[in-house]
Protein backbone atom coordinates (compact mmCIF):
# COMPACT_ATOMS: atom_id res chain seq x y z
CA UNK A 1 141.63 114.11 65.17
CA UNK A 2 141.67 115.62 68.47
CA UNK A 3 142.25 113.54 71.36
CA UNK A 4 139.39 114.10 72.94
CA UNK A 5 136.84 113.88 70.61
CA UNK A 6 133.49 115.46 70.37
CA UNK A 7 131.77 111.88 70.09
CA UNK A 8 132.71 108.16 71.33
CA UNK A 9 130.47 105.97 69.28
CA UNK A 10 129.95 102.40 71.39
CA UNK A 11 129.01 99.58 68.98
CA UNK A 12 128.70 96.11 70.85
CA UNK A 13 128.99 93.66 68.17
CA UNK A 14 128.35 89.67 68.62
CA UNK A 15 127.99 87.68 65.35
CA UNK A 16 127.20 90.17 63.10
CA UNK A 17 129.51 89.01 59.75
CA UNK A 18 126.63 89.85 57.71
CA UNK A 19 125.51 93.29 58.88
CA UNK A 20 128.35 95.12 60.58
CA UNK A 21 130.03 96.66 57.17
CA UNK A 22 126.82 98.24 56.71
CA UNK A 23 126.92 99.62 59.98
CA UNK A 24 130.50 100.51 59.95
CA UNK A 25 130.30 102.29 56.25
CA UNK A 26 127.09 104.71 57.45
CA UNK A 27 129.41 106.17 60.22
CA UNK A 28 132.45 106.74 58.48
CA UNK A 29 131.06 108.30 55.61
CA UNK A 30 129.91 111.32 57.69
CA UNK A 31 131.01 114.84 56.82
CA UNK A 32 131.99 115.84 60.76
CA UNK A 33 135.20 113.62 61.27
CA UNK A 34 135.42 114.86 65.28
CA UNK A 35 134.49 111.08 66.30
CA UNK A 36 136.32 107.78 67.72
CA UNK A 37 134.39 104.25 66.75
CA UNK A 38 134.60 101.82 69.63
CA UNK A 39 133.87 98.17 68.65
CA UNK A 40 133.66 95.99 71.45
CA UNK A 41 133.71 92.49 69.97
CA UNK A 42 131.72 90.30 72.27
CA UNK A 43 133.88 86.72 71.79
CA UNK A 44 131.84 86.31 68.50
CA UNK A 45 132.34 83.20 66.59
CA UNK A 46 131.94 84.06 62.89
CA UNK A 47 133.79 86.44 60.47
CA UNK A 48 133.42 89.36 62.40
CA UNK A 49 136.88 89.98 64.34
CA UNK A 50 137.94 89.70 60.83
CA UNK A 51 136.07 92.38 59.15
CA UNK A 52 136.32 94.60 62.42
CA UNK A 53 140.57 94.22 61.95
CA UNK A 54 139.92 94.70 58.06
CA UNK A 55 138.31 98.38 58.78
CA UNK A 56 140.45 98.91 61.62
CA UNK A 57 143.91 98.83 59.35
CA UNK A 58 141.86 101.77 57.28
CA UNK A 59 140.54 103.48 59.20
CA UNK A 60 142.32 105.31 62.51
CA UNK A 61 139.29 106.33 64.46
CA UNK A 62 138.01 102.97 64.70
CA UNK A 63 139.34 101.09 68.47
CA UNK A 64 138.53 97.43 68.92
CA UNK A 65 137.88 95.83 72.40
CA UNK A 66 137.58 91.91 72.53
CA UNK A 67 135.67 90.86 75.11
CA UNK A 68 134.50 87.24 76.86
CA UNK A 69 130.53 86.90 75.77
CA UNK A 70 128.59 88.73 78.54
CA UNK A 71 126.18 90.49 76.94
CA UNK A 72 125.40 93.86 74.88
CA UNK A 73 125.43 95.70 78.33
CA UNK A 74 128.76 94.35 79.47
CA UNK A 75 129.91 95.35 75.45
CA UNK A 76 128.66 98.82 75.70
CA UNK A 77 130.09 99.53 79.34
CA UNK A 78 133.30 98.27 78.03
CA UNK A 79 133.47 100.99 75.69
CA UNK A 80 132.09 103.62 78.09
CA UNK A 81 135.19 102.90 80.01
CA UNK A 82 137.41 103.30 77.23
CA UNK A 83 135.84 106.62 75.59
CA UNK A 84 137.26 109.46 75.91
CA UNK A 85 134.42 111.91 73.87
CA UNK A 86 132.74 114.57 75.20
CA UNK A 87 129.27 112.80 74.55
CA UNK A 88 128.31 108.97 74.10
CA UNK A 89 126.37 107.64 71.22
CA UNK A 90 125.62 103.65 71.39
CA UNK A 91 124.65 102.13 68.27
CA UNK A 92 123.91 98.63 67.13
CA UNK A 93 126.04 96.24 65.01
CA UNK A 94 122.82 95.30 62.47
CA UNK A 95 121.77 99.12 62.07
CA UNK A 96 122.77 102.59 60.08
CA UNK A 97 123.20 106.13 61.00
CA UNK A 98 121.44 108.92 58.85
CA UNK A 99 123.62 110.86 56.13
CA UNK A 100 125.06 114.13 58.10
CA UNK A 101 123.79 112.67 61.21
CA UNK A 102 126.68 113.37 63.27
CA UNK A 103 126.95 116.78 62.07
CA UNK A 104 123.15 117.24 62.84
CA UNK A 105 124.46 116.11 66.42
CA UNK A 106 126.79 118.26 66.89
CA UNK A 107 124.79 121.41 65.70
CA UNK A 108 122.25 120.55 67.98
CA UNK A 109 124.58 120.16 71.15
CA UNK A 110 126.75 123.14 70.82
CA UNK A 111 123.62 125.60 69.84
CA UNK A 112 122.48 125.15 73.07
CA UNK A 113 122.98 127.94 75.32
CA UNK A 114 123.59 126.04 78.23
CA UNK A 115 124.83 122.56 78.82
CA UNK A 116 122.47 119.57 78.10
CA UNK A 117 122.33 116.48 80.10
CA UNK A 118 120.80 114.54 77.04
CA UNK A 119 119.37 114.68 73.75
CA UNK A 120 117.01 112.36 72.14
CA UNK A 121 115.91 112.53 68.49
CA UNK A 122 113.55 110.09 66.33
CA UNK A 123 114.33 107.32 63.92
CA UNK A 124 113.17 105.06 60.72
CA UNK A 125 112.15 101.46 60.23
CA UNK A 126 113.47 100.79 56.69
CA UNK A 127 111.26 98.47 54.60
CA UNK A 128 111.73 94.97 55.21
CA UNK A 129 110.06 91.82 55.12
CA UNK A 130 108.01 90.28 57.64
CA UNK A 131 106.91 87.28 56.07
CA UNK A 132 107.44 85.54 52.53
CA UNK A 133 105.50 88.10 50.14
CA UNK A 134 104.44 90.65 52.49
CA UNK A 135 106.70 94.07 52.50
CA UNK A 136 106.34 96.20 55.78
CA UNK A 137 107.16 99.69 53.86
CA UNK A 138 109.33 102.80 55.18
CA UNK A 139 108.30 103.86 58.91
CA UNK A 140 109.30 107.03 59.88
CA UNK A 141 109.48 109.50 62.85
CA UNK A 142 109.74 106.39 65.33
CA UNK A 143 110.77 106.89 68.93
CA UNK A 144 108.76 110.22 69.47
CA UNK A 145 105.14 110.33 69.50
CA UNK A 146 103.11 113.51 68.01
CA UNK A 147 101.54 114.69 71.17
CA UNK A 148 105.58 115.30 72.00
CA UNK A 149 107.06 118.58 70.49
CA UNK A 150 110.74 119.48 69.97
CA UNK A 151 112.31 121.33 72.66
CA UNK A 152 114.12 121.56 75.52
CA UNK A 153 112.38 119.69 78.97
CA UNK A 154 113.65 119.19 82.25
CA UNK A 155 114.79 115.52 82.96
CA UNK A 156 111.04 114.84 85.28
CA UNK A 157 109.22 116.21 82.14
CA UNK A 158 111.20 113.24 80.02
CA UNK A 159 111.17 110.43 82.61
CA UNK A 160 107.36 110.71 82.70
CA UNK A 161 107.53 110.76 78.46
CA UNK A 162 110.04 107.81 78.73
CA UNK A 163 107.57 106.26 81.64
CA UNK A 164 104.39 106.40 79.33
CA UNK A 165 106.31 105.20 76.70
CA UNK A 166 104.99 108.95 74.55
CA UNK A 167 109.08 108.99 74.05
CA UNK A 168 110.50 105.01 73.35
CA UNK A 169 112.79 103.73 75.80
CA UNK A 170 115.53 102.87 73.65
CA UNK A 171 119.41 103.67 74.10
CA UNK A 172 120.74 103.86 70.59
CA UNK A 173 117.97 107.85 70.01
CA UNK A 174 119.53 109.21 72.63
CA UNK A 175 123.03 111.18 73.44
CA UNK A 176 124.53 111.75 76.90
CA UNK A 177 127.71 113.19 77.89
CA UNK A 178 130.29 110.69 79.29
CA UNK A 179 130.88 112.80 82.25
CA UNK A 180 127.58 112.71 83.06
CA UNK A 181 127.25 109.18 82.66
CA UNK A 182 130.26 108.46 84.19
CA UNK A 183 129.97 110.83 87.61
CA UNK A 184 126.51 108.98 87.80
CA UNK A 185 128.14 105.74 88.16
CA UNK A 186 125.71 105.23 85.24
CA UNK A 187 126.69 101.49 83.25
CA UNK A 188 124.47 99.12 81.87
CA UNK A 189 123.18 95.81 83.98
CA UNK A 190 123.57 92.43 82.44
CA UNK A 191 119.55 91.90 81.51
CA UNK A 192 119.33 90.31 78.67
CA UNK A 193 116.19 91.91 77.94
CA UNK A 194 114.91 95.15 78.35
CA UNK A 195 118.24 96.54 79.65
CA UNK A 196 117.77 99.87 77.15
CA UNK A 197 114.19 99.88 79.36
CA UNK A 198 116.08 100.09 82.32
CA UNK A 199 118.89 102.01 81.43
CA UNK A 200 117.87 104.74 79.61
CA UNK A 201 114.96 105.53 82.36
CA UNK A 202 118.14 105.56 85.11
CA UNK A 203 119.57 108.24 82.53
CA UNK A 204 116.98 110.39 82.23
CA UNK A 205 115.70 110.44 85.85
CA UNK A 206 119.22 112.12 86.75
CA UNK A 207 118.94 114.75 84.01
CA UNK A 208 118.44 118.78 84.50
CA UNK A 209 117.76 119.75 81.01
CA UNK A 210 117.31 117.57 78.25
CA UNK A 211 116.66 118.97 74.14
CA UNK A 212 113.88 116.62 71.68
CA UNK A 213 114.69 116.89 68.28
CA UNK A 214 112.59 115.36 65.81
CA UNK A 215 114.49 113.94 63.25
CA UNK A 216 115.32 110.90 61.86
CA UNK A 217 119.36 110.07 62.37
CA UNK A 218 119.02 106.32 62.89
CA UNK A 219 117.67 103.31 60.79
CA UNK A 220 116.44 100.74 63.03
CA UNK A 221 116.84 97.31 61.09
CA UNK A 222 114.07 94.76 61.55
CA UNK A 223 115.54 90.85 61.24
CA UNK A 224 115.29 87.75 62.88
CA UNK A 225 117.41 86.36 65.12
CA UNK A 226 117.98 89.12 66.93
CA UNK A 227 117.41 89.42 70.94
CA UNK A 228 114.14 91.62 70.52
CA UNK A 229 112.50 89.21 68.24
CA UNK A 230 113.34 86.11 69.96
CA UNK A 231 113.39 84.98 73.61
CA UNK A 232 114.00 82.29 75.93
CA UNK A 233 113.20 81.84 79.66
CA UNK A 234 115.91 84.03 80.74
CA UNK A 235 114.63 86.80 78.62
CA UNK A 236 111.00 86.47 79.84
CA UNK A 237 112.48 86.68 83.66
CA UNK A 238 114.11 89.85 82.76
CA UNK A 239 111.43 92.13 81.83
CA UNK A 240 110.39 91.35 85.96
CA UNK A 241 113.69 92.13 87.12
CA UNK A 242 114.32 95.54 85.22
CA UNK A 243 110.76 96.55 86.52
CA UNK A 244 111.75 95.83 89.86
CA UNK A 245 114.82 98.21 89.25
CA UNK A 246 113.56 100.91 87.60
CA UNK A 247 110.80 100.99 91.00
CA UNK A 248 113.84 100.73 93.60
CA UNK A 249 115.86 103.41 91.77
CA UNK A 250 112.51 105.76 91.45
CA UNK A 251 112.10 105.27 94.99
CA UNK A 252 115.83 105.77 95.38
CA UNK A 253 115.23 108.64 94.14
CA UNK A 254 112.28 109.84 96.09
CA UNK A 255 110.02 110.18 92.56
CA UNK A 256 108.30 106.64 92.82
CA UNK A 257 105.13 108.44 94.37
CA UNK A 258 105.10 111.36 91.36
CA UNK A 259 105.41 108.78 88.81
CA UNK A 260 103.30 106.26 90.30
CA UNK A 261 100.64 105.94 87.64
CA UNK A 262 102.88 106.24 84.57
CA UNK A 263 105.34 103.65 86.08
CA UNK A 264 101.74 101.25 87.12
CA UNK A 265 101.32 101.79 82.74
CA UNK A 266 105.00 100.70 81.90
CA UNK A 267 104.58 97.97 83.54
CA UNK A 268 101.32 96.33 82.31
CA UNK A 269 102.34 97.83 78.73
CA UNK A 270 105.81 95.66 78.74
CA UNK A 271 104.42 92.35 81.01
CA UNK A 272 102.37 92.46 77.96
CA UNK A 273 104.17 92.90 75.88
CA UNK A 274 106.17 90.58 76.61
CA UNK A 275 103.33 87.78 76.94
CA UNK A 276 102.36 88.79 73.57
CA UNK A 277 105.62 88.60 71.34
CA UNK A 278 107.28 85.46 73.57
CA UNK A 279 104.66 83.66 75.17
CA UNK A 280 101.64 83.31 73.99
CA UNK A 281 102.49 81.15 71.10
CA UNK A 282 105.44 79.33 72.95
CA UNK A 283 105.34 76.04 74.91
CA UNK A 284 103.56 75.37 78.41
CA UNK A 285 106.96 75.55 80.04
CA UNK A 286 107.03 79.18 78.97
CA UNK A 287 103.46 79.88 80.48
CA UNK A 288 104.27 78.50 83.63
CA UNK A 289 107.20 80.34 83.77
CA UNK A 290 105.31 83.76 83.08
CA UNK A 291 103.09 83.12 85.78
CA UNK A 292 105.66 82.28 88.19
CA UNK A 293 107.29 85.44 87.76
CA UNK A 294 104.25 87.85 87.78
CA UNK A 295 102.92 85.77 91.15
CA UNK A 296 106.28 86.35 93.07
CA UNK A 297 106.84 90.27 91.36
CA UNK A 298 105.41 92.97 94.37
CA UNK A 299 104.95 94.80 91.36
CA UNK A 300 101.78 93.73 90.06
CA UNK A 301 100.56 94.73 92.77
CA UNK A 302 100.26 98.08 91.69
CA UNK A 303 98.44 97.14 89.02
CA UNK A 304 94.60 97.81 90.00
CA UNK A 305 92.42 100.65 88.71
CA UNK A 306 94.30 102.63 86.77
CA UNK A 307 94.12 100.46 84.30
CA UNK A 308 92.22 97.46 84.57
CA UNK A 309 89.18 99.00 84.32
CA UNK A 310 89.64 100.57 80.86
CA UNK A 311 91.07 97.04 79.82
CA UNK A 312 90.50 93.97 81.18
CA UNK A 313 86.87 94.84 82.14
CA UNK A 314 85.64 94.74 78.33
CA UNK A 315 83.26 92.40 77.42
CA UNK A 316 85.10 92.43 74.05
CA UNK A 317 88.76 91.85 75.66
CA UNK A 318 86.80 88.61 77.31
CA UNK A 319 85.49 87.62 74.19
CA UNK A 320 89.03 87.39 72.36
CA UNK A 321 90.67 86.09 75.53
CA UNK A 322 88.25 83.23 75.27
CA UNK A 323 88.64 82.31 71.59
CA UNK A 324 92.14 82.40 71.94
CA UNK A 325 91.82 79.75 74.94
CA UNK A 326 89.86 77.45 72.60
CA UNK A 327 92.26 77.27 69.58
CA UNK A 328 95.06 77.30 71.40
CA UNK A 329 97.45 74.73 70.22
CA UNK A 330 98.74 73.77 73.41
CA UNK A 331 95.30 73.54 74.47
CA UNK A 332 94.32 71.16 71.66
CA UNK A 333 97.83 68.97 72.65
CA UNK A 334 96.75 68.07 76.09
CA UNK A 335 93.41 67.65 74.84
CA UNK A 336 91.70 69.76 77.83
CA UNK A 337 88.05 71.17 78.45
CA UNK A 338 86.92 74.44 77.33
CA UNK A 339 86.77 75.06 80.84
CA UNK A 340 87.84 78.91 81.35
CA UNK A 341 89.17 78.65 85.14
CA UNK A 342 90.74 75.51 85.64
CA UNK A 343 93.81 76.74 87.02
CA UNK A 344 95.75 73.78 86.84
CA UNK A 345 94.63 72.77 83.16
CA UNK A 346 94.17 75.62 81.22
CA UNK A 347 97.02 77.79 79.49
CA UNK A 348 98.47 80.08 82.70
CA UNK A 349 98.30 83.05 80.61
CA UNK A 350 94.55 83.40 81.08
CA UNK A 351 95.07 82.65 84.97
CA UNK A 352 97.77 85.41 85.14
CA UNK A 353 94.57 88.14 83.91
CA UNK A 354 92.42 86.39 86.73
CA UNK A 355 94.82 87.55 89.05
CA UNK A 356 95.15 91.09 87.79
CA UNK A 357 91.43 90.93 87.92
CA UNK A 358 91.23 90.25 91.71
CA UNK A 359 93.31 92.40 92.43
CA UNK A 360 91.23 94.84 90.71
CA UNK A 361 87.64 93.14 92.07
CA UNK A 362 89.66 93.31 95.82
CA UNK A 363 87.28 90.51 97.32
CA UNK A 364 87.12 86.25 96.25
CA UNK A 365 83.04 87.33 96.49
CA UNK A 366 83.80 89.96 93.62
CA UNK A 367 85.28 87.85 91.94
CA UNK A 368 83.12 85.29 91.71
CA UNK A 369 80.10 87.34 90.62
CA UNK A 370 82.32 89.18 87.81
CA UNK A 371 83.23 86.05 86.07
CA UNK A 372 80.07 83.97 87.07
CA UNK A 373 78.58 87.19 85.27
CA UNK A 374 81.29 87.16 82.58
CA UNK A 375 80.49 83.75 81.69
CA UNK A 376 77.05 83.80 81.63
CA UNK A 377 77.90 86.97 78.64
CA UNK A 378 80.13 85.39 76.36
CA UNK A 379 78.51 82.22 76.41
CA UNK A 380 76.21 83.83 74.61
CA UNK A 381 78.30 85.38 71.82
CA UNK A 382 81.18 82.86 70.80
CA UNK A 383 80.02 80.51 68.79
CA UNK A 384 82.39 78.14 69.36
CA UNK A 385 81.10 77.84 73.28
CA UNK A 386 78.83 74.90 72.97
CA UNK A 387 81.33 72.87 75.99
CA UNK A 388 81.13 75.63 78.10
CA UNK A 389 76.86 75.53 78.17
CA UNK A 390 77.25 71.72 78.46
CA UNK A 391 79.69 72.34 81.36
CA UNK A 392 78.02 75.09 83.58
CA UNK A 393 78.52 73.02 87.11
CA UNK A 394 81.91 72.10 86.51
CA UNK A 395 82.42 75.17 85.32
CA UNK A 396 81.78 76.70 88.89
CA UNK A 397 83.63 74.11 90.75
CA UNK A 398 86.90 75.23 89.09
CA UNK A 399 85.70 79.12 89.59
CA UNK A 400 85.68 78.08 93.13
CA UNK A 401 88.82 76.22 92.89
CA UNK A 402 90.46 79.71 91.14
CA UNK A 403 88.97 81.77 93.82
CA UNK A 404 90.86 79.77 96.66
CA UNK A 405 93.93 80.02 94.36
CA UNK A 406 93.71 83.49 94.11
CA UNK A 407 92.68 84.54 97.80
CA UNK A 408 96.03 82.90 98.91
CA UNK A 409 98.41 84.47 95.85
CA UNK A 410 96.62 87.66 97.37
CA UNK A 411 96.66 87.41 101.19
CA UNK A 412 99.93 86.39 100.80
CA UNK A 413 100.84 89.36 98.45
CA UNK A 414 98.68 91.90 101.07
CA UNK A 415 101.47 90.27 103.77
CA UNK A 416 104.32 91.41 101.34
CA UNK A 417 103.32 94.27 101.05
CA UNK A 418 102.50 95.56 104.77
CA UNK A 419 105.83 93.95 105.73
CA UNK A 420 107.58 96.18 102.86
CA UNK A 421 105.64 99.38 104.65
């Protein structure tokens, strides 16, 4: 093998004993041997120094960096530093790579008449289990959407893909070349969420020319356990953060006001995201917590029209946001009203879409008459709404009390703003 390979393959691994052989074996069975395997252990405290020394003794290409535990973005910019490729391919310790997918890779990059800044290709779900007895089956041509055809794009053509989320914003479907990353000052941050979000958007905002294949090279392996299926605080505060970044370094860039609308959708899209896979379900500390974060984010501020209005505004979105508020658990724990506005009672979730809201409605007299209207609606259509007919005057004293709420949050966010302009 050449010194300077064709590929540096970055795998940050971090107690993976029981799914890194798998991952190891799928790489170096490939038929294009023009590749050096970084492992950057991550201070993990099982078996898997062990196995990565075990594959190391057979196998030549294969360099091991032990690290302190910082992260999977501290792992992989580790092993940025110590590749020497031509291009960079970061791959997780619990997935596989696609028979012949390096050789794919490599076809793909050198047809190319001139130089690519990136390439990004699709990838499968394997089946897998979700719960006891029910099989999620094969999933395939992941990452790429349909409306999205293979080809080469310019890097503004991608970001706004990447933006809209019509191309996923993942790191391990996509291939740069280390001098490119590398001249760009371009290493991972330390979120420990979201930091492919952020990442891979910094990427692709810097690229000329950038070639979509749609193939399947990668097998994306669902279990639990793993940072994208479970969070803590620190993971719901990150979303916020890498938001924030991705808007500085578009405006860095002078491209925040051409991708204005398709950054305003990222952002509702993963706040809710987020909301729905960590906190909805999770404890009142959590919901409190979300809150916090969206109040104090000068992001949300963006969110108004462009979405709201297809969204939030449904008398159907209403009615599920309200039966949710009635059966939620935490709810039934502290034993509160069906009251939909109490802002100091009621799950924070359903005060953080009152906020979006008025910032939609603009005025604390719009906003009053859309949910005293609201109300009046889905009163008639759950079923499980007796309380809130029972409870119609208290039921305006805490839209009132809401309405002050939310007049300061957004007077105070107006200020924010005009002192940011």
């Amino acid at each position: 093998m050449e010194s300077n390979p064709f590929f540096s393959i970055i795998i940050p691994a971090y107690n993976v004993e029981r799914y890194i052989s798998n991952c190891l074996d799928s790489i170096l069975k490939q038929h294009f041997p023009d590749y050096e395997l970084i492992v950057v252990n991550d201070e993990s405290t099982d078996t898997t120094a062990d196995i990565l020394l075990n594959y190391q003794k057979e196998h030549s290409q294969i360099k091991i960096i032990h690290q302190k535990n910082s992260g999977p973005g501290a792992a992989r910019n580790a092993g940025l530093r110590a590749a020497q490729g031509k291009y960079i391919w970061f791959i997780d310790s619990d997935d596989t790579v696609a028979d012949y997918s390096l050789m794919t890779l490599h076809e793909e990059l050198s047809t190319t008449e001139s130089p690519l800044d990136g390439l990004i290709f699709s990838y499968q779900i394997p089946e897998y289990t979700d719960q006891p007895g029910y099989i999620i089956p094969l999933q395939q041509n992941i990452g790429i959407e349909e409306s999205v055809s293979a080809g080469i794009y310019t890097g503004q053509e991608v970001l706004h893909f990447s933006l809209t989320m019509t191309i996923y914003p993942i790191v391990w479907n996509k291939i740069f070349p280390r001098e490119f990353l590398i001249n760009n000052n371009l290493f991972l941050g330390t979120a420990t969420y979201a930091e492919d979000l952020l990442y891979t958007t910094q990427c692709i905002a810097l690229c000329d020319k950038i070639k979509i294949i749609k193939k399947d090279l990668y097998s994306y392996h669902v279990r639990s356990g793993s940072l994208t299926n479970s969070a803590n605080i620190s993971h719901i505060a990150s979303i916020f953060i890498v938001l924030d970044e991705i808007k500085t370094n578009l405006i860095s860039l002078n491209l925040f006001n051409a991708f204005k609308q398709p950054y305003n959708t990222l952002y509702w899209r993963q706040t809710k995201r987020v909301y729905d896979l960590y906190v909805e379900k999770e404890s009142a500390e959590k919901l409190d917590f979300y809150l916090q974060e969206l109040k104090k984010s000068r992001l949300s501020l963006e969110i108004q029209k462009d979405m709201l209005s297809d969204f939030l505004l449904k008398d159907t979105y209403w009615i599920i946001l309200l039966n949710k508020l009635m059966t939620n658990d935490w709810v039934k724990s502290q034993k509160k009203e069906a009251t939909v506005l109490d802002s100091f009672n009621v799950p924070t979730h359903v005060l953080t879409y009152i906020i979006c809201d008025f910032m939609y409605s603009k005025t604390a007299e719009e906003i009053y008459a859309h949910f005293n209207e609201r109300l009046s609606q889905i009163e008639n259509r759950i079923t499980q709404g007796e309380a809130l007919s029972e409870q119609k005057e208290v039921r305006m004293q805490n839209v009132e009390k809401s309405i002050a709420i939310i007049t300061s949050i957004f007077e105070d966010a107006q200020e924010k703003e005009a002192d940011e302009n």
